[in-house]
C-alpha atoms as a PDB file:
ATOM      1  CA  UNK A   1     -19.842-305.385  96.440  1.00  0.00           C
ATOM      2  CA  UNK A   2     -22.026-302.442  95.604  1.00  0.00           C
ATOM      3  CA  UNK A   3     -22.387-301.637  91.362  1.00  0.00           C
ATOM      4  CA  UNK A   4     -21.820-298.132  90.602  1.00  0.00           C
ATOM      5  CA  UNK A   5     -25.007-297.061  88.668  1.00  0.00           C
ATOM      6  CA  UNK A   6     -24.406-294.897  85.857  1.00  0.00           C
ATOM      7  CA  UNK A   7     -25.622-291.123  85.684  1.00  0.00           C
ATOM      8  CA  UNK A   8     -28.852-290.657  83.711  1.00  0.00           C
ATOM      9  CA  UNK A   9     -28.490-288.933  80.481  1.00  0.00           C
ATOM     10  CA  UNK A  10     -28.211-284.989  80.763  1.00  0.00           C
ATOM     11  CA  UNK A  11     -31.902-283.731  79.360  1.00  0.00           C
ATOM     12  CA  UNK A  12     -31.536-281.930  75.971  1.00  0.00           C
ATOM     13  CA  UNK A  13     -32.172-278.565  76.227  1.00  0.00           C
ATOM     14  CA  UNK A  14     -35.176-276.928  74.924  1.00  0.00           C
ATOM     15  CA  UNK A  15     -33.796-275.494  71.785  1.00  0.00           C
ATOM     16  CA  UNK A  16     -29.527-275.101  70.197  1.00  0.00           C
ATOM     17  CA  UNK A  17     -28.818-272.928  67.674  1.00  0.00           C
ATOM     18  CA  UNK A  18     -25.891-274.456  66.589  1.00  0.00           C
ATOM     19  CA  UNK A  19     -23.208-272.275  63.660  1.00  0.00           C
ATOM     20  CA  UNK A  20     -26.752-271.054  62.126  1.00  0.00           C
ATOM     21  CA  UNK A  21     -25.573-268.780  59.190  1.00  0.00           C
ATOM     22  CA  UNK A  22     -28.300-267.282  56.864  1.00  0.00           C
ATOM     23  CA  UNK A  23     -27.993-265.620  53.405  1.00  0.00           C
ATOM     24  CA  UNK A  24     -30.258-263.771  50.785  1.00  0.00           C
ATOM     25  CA  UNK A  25     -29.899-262.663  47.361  1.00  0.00           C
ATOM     26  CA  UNK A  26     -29.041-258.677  47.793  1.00  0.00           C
ATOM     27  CA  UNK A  27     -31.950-256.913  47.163  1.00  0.00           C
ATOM     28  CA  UNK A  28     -29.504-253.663  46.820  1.00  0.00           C
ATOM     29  CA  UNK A  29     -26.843-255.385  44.199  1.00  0.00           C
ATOM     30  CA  UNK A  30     -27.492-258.323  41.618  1.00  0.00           C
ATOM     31  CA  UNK A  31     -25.987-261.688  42.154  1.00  0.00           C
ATOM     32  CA  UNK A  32     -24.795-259.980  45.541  1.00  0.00           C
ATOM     33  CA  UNK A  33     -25.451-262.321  48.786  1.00  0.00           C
ATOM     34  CA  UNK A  34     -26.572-260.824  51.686  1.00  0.00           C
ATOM     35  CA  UNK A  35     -25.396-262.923  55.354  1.00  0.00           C
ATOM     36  CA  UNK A  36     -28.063-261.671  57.922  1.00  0.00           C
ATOM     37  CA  UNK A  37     -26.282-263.310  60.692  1.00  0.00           C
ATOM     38  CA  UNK A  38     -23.233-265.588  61.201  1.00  0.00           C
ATOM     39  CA  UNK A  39     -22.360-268.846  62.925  1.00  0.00           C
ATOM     40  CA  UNK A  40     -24.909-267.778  65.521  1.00  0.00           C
ATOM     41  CA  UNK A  41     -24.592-270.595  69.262  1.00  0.00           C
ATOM     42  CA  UNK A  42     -26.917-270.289  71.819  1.00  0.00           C
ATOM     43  CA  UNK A  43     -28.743-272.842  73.993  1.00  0.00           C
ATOM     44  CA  UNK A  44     -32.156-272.650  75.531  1.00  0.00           C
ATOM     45  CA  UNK A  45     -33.052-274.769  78.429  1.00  0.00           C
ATOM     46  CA  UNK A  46     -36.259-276.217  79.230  1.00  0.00           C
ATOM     47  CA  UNK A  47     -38.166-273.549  81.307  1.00  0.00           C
ATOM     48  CA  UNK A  48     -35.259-270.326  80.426  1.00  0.00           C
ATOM     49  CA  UNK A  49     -36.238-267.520  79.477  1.00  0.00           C
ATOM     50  CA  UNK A  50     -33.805-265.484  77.312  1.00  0.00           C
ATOM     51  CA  UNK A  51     -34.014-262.438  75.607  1.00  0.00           C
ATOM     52  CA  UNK A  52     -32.195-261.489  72.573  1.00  0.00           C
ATOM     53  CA  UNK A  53     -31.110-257.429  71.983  1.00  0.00           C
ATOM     54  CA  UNK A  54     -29.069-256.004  69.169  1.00  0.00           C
ATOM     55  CA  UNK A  55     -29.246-253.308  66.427  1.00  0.00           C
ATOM     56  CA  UNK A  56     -31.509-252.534  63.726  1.00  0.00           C
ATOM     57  CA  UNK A  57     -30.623-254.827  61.466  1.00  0.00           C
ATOM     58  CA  UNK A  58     -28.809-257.880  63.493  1.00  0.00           C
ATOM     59  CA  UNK A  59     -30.662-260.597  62.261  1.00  0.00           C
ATOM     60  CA  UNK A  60     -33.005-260.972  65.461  1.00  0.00           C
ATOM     61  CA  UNK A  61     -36.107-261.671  63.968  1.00  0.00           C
ATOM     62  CA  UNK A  62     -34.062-264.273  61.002  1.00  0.00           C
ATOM     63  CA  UNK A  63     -33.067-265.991  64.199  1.00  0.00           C
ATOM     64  CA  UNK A  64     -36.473-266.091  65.318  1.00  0.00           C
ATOM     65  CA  UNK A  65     -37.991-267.174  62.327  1.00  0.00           C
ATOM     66  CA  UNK A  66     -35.474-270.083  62.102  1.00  0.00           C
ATOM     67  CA  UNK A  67     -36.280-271.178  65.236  1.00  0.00           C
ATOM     68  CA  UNK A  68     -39.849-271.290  64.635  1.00  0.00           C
ATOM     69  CA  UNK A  69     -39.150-273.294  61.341  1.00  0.00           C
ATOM     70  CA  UNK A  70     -40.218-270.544  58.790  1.00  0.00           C
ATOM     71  CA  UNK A  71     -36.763-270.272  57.511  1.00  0.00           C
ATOM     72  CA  UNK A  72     -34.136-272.863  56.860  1.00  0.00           C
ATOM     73  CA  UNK A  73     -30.197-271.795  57.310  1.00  0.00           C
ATOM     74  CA  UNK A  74     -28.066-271.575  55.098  1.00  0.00           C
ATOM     75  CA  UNK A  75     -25.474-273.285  57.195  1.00  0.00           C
ATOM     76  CA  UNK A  76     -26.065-274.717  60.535  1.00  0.00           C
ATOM     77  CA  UNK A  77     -29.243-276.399  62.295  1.00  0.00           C
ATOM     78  CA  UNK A  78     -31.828-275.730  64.870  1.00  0.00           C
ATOM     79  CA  UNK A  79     -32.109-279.045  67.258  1.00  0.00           C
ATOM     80  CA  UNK A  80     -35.247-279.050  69.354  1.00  0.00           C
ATOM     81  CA  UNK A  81     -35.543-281.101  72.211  1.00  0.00           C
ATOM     82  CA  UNK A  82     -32.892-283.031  70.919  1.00  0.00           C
ATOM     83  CA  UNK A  83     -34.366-283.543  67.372  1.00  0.00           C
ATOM     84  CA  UNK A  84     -32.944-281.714  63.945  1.00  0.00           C
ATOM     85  CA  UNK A  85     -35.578-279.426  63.069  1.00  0.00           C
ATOM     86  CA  UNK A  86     -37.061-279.607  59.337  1.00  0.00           C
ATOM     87  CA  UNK A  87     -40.415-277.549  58.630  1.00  0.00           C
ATOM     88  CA  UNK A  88     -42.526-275.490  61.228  1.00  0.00           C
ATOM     89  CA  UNK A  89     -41.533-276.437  64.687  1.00  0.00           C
ATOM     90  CA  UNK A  90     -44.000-278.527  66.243  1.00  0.00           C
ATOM     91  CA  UNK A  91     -43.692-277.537  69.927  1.00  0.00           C
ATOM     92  CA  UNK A  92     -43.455-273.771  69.089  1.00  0.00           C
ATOM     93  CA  UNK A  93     -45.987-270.823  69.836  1.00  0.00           C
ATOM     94  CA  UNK A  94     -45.384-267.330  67.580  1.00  0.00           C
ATOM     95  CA  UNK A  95     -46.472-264.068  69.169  1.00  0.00           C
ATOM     96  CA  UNK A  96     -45.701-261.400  66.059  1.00  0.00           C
ATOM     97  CA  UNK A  97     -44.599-257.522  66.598  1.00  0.00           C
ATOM     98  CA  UNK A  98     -48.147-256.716  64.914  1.00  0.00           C
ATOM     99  CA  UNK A  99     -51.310-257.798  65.242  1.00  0.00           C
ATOM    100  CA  UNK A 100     -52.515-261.207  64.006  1.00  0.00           C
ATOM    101  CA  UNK A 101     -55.667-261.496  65.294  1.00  0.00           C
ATOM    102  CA  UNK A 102     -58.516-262.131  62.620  1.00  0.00           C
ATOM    103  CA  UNK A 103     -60.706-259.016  62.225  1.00  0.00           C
ATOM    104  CA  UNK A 104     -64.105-261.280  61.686  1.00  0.00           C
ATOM    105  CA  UNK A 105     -63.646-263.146  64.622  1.00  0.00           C
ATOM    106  CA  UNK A 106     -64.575-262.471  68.485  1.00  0.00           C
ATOM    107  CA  UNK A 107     -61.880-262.301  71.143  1.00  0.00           C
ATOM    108  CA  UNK A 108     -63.066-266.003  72.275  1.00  0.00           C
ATOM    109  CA  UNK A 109     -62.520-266.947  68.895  1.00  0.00           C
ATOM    110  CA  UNK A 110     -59.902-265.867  68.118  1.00  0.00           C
ATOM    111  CA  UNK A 111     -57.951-267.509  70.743  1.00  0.00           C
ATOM    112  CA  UNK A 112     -59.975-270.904  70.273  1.00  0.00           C
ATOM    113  CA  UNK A 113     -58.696-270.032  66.552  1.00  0.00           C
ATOM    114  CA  UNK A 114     -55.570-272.099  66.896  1.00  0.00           C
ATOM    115  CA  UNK A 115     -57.283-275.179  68.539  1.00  0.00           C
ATOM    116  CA  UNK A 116     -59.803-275.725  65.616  1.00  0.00           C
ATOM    117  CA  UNK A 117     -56.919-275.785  63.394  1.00  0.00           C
ATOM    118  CA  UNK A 118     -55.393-278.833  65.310  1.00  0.00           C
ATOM    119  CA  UNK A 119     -59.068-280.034  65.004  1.00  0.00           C
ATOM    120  CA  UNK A 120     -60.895-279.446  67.920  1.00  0.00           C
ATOM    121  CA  UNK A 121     -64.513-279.014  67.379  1.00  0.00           C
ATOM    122  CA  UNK A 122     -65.420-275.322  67.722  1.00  0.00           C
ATOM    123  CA  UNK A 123     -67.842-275.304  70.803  1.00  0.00           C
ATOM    124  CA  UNK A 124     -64.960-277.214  72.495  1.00  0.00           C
ATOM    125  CA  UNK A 125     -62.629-274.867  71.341  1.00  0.00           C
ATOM    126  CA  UNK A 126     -64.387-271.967  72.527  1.00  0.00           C
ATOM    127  CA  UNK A 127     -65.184-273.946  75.873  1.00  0.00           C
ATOM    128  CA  UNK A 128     -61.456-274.387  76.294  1.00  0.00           C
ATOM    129  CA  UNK A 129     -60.720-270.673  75.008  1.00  0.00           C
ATOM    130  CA  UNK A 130     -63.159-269.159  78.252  1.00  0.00           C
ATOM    131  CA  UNK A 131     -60.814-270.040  81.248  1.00  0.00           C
ATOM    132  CA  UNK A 132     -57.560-268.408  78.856  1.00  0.00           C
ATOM    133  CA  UNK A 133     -59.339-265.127  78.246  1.00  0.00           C
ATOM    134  CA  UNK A 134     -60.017-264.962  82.507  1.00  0.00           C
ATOM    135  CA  UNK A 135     -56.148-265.455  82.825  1.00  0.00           C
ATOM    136  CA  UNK A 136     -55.498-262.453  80.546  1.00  0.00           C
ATOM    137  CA  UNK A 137     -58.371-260.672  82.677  1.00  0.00           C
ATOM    138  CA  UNK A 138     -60.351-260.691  79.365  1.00  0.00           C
ATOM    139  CA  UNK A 139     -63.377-262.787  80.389  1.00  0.00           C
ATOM    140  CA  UNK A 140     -66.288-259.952  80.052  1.00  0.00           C
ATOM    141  CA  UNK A 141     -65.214-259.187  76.536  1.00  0.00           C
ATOM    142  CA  UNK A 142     -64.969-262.296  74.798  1.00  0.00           C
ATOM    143  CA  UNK A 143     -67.865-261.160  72.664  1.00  0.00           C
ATOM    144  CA  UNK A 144     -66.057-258.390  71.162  1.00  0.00           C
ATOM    145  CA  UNK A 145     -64.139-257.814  68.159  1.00  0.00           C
ATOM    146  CA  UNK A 146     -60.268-256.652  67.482  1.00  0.00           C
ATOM    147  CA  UNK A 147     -61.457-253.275  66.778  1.00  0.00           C
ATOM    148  CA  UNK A 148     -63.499-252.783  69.928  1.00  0.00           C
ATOM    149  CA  UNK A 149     -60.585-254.037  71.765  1.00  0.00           C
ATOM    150  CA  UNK A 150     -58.013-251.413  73.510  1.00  0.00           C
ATOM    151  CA  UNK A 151     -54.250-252.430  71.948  1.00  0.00           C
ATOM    152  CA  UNK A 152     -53.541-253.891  75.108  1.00  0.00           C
ATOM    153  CA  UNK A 153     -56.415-255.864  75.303  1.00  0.00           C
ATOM    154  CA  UNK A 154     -55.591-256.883  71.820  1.00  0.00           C
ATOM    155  CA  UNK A 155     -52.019-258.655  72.909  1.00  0.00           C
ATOM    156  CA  UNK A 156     -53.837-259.879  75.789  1.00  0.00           C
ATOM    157  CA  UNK A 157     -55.678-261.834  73.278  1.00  0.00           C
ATOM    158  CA  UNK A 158     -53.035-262.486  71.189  1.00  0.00           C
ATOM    159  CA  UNK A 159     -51.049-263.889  74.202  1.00  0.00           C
ATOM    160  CA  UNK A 160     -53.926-266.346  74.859  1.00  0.00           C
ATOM    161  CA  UNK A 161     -54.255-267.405  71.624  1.00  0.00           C
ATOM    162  CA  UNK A 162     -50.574-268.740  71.441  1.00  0.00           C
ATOM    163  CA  UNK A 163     -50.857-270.289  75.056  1.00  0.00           C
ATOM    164  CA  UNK A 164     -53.986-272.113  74.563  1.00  0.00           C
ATOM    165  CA  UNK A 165     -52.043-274.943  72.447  1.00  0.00           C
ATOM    166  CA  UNK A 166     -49.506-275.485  74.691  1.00  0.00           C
ATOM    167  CA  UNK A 167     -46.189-275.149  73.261  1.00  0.00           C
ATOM    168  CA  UNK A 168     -43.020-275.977  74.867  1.00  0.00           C
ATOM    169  CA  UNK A 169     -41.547-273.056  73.039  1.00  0.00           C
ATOM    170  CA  UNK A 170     -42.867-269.447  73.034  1.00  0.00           C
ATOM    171  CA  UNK A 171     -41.341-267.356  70.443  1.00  0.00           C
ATOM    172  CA  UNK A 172     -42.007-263.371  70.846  1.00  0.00           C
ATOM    173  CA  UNK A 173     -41.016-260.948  68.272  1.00  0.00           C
ATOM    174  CA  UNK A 174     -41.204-257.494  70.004  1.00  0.00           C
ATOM    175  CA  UNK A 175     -44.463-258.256  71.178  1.00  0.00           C
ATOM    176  CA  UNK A 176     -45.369-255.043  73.136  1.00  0.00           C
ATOM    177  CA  UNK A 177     -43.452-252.562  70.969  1.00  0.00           C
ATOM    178  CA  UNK A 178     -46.276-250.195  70.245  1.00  0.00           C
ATOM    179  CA  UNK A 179     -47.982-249.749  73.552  1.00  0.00           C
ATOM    180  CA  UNK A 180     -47.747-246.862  75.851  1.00  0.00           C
ATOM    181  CA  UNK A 181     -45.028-247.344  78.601  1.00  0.00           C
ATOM    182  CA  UNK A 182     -47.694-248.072  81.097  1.00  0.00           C
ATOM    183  CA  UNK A 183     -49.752-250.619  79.323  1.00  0.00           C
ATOM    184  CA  UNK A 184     -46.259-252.622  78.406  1.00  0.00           C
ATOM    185  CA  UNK A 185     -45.497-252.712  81.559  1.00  0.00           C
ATOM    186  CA  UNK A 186     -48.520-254.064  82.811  1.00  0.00           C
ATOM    187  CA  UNK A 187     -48.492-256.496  79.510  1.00  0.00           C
ATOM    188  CA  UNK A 188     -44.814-257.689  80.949  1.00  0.00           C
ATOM    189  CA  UNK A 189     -46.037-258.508  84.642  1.00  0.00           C
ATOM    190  CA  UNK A 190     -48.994-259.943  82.861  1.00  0.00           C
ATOM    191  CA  UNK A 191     -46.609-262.411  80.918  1.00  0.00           C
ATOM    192  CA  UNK A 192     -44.115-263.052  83.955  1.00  0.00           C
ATOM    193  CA  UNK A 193     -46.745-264.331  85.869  1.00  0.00           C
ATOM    194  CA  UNK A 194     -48.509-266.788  83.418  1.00  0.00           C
ATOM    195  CA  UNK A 195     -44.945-267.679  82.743  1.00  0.00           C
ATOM    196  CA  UNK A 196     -44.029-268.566  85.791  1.00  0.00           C
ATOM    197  CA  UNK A 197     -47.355-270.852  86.454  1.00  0.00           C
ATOM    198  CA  UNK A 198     -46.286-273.166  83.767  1.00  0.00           C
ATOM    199  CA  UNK A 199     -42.467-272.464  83.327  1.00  0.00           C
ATOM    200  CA  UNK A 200     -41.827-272.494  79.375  1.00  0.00           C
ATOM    201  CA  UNK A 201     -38.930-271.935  77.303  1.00  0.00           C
ATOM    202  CA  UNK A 202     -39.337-268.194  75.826  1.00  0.00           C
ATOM    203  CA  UNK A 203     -36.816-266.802  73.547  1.00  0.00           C
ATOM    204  CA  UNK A 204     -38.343-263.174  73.842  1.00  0.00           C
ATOM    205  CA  UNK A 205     -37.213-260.304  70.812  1.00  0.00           C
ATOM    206  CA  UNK A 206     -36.591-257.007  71.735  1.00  0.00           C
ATOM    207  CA  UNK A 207     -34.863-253.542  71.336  1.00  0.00           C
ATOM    208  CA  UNK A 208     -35.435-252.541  74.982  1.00  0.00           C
ATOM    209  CA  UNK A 209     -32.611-253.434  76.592  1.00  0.00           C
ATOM    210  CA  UNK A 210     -34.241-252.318  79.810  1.00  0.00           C
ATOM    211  CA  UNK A 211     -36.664-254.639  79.273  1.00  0.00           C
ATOM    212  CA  UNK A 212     -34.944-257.504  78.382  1.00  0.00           C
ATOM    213  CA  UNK A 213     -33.365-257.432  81.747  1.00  0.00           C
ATOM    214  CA  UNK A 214     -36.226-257.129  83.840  1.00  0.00           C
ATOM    215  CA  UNK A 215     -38.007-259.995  81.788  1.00  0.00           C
ATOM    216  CA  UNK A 216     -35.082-262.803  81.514  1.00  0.00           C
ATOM    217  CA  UNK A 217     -32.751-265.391  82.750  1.00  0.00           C
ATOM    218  CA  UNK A 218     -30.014-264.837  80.086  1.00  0.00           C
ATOM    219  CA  UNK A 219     -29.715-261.538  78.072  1.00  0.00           C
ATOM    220  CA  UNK A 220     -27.425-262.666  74.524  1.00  0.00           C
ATOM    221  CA  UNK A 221     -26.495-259.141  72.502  1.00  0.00           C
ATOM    222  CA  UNK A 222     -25.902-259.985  68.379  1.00  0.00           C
ATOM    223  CA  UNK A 223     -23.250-257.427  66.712  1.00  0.00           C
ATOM    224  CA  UNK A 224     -24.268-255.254  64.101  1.00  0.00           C
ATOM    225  CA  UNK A 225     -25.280-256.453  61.001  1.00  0.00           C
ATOM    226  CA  UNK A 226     -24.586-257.533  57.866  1.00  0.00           C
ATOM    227  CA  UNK A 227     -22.815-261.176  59.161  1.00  0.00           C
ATOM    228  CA  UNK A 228     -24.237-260.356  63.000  1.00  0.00           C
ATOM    229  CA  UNK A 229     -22.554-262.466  65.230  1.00  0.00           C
ATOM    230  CA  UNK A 230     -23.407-263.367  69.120  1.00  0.00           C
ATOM    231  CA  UNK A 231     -20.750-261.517  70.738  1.00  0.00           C
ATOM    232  CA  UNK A 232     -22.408-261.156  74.227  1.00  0.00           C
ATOM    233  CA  UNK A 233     -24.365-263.798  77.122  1.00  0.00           C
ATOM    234  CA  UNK A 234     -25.812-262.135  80.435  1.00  0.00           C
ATOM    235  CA  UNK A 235     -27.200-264.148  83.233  1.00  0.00           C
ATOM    236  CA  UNK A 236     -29.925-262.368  84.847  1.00  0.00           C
ATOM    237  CA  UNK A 237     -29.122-262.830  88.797  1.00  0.00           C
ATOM    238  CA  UNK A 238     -32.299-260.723  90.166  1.00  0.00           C
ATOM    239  CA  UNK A 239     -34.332-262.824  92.509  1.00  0.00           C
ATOM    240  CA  UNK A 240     -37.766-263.687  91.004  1.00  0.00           C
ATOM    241  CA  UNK A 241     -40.899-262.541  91.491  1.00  0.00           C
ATOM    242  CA  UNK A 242     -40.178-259.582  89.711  1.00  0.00           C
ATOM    243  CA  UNK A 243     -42.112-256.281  89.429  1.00  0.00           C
ATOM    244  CA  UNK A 244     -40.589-254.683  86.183  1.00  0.00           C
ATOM    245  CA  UNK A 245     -41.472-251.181  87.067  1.00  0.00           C
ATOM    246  CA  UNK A 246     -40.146-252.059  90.628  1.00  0.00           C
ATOM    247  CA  UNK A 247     -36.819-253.808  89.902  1.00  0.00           C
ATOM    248  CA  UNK A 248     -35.562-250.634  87.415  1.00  0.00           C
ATOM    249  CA  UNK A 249     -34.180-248.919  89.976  1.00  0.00           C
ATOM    250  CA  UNK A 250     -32.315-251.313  91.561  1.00  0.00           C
ATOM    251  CA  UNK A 251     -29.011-251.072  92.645  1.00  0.00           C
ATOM    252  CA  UNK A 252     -27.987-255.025  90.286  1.00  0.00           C
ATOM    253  CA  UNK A 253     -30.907-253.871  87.507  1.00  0.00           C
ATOM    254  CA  UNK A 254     -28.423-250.536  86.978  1.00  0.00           C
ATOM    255  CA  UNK A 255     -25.059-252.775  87.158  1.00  0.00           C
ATOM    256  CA  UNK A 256     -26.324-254.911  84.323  1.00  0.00           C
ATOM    257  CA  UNK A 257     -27.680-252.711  82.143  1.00  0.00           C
ATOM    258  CA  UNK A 258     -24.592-250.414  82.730  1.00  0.00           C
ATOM    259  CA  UNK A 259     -22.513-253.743  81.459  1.00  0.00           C
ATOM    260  CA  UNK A 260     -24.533-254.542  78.759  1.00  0.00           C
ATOM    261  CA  UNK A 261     -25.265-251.407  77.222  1.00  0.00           C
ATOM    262  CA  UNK A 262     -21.351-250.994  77.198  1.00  0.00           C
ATOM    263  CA  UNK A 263     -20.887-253.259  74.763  1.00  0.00           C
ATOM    264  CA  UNK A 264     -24.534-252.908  72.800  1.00  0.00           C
ATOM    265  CA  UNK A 265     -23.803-249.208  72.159  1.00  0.00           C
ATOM    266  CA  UNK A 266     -21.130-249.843  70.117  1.00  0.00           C
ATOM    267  CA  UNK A 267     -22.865-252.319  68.409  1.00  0.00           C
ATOM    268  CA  UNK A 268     -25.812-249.896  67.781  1.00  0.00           C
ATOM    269  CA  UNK A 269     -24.042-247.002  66.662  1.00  0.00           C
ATOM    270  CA  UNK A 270     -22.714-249.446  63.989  1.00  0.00           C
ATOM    271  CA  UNK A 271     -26.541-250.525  63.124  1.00  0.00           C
ATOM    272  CA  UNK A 272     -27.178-246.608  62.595  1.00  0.00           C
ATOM    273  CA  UNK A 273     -24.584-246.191  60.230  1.00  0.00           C
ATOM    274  CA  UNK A 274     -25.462-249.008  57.928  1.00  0.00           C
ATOM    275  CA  UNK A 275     -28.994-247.523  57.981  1.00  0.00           C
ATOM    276  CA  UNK A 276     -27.659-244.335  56.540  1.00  0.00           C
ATOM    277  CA  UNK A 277     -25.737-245.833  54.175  1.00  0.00           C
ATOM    278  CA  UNK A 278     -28.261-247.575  52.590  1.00  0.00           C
END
């Protein structure tokens, strides 16, 4: 008589957000609270990308930030791989809206940076950091400093510097914002193909919804804000590769972001309105 084996445990997924509610003294009214965003649920799986879209004002980057363990919730948890989270994430990588590169240091040390503060020894470090600035196409101009660098060359760097350690989880807070619609579109290729070398969860911030779409897996729209809610999950059905300046004009690219944007403009004409009034 043959035993029926039981099914292996379903993997945890990368990162839930799970009721995640955070509030701040007013800064408007005193003894006022303040609710950025509200009983917020989302999964990540190992591998996903997803990109997040919503007003001005939605709670995106509080969302981020929690995730990356900067902020604790007011109500609610982050679970990582399974685990509560409680202080900076361990297996997370932060790629800011602005520049964080150190103006006294070279490109090639800049993105060893992050190794010698897990304690690598710095000719290591830099040894290791050579190969990451030739993915990034950088490898000529490790010598040279932020200020010599174009902007694009600049998140090129910065992109290396938060791959070099390996996370499991790449955070992205509108990381290619202030470039020229050219160079951001190079920047995004540039990013979907080192992601898709060494598949990592990304949880990607933006206000492009164009560019959310040609990026992701899953597109999740917050409400406005004060108390922003998730009222909104896309999955992202165009066949990878992409080619983000390619796939715009596609028949599915213009179905989705016809759907989405139907319910984000709403949404965003709301987030304009609460900028007035305040």
């Amino acid at each position: 008589m043959s035993v029926a084996r039981a099914a292996p445990p379903a993997p945890h997924p990368a990162l839930a957000i799970e009721g995640v509610t955070c509030s701040f003294a007013s800064a408007h009214e005193k003894g006022a609270v303040y609710t950025a965003v509200r009983d917020v649920h989302f999964t990540v799986g190992a591998g996903e990308f997803v990109s997040i879209v919503g007003p001005t004002g939605s709670g995106k980057s509080t969302i981020l930030n929690v995730i990356a363990g900067l902020l604790a919730p007011s109500a609610g948890r982050a679970v990582v791989f399974g685990e509560d989270l409680h202080g900076v994430n361990p297996h997370a990588g932060y790629m800011f809206q602005a520049d964080a590169l150190m103006p006294w240091k070279s490109a090639i040390d800049n993105v060893a940076a992050g190794l010698e503060f897990r304690g690598v020894p710095r000719a290591e470090a830099r040894e290791r950091a050579r190969p990451w600035l030739a993915r990034v196409g950088l490898d000529r101009f490790g010598e040279r400093f932020p200020h010599q660098l174009s902007g694009g060359m600049r998140k090129r760097v910065a992109l290396a510097q938060t791959l070099i350690v390996d996370p499991k989880i790449i955070l992205m807070d509108e990381p290619f914002s202030a470039l020229d619609v050219q160079t951001r579109q190079l920047m995004e290729n540039e990013l979907l193909d080192l992601w898709s070398a060494d598949r990592k969860s990304v949880v990607f911030i933006t206000h492009d919804l164009e560019e959310a779409i040609a990026l992701s897996d899953r597109v999740l729209v917050l409400s406005a804000g004060p108390g922003a809610r998730l009222i909104g999950e896309y999955r992202i059905d165009i066949e990878r590769p992409r080619d983000v300046a390619d796939i715009r004009m596609t028949p599915r690219f213009l179905d989705l972001h016809r759907e989405i944007w139907s319910q984000l403009r709403d949404e965003v004409l709301k987030g304009y309105a609460q900028t007035k009034l305040q």
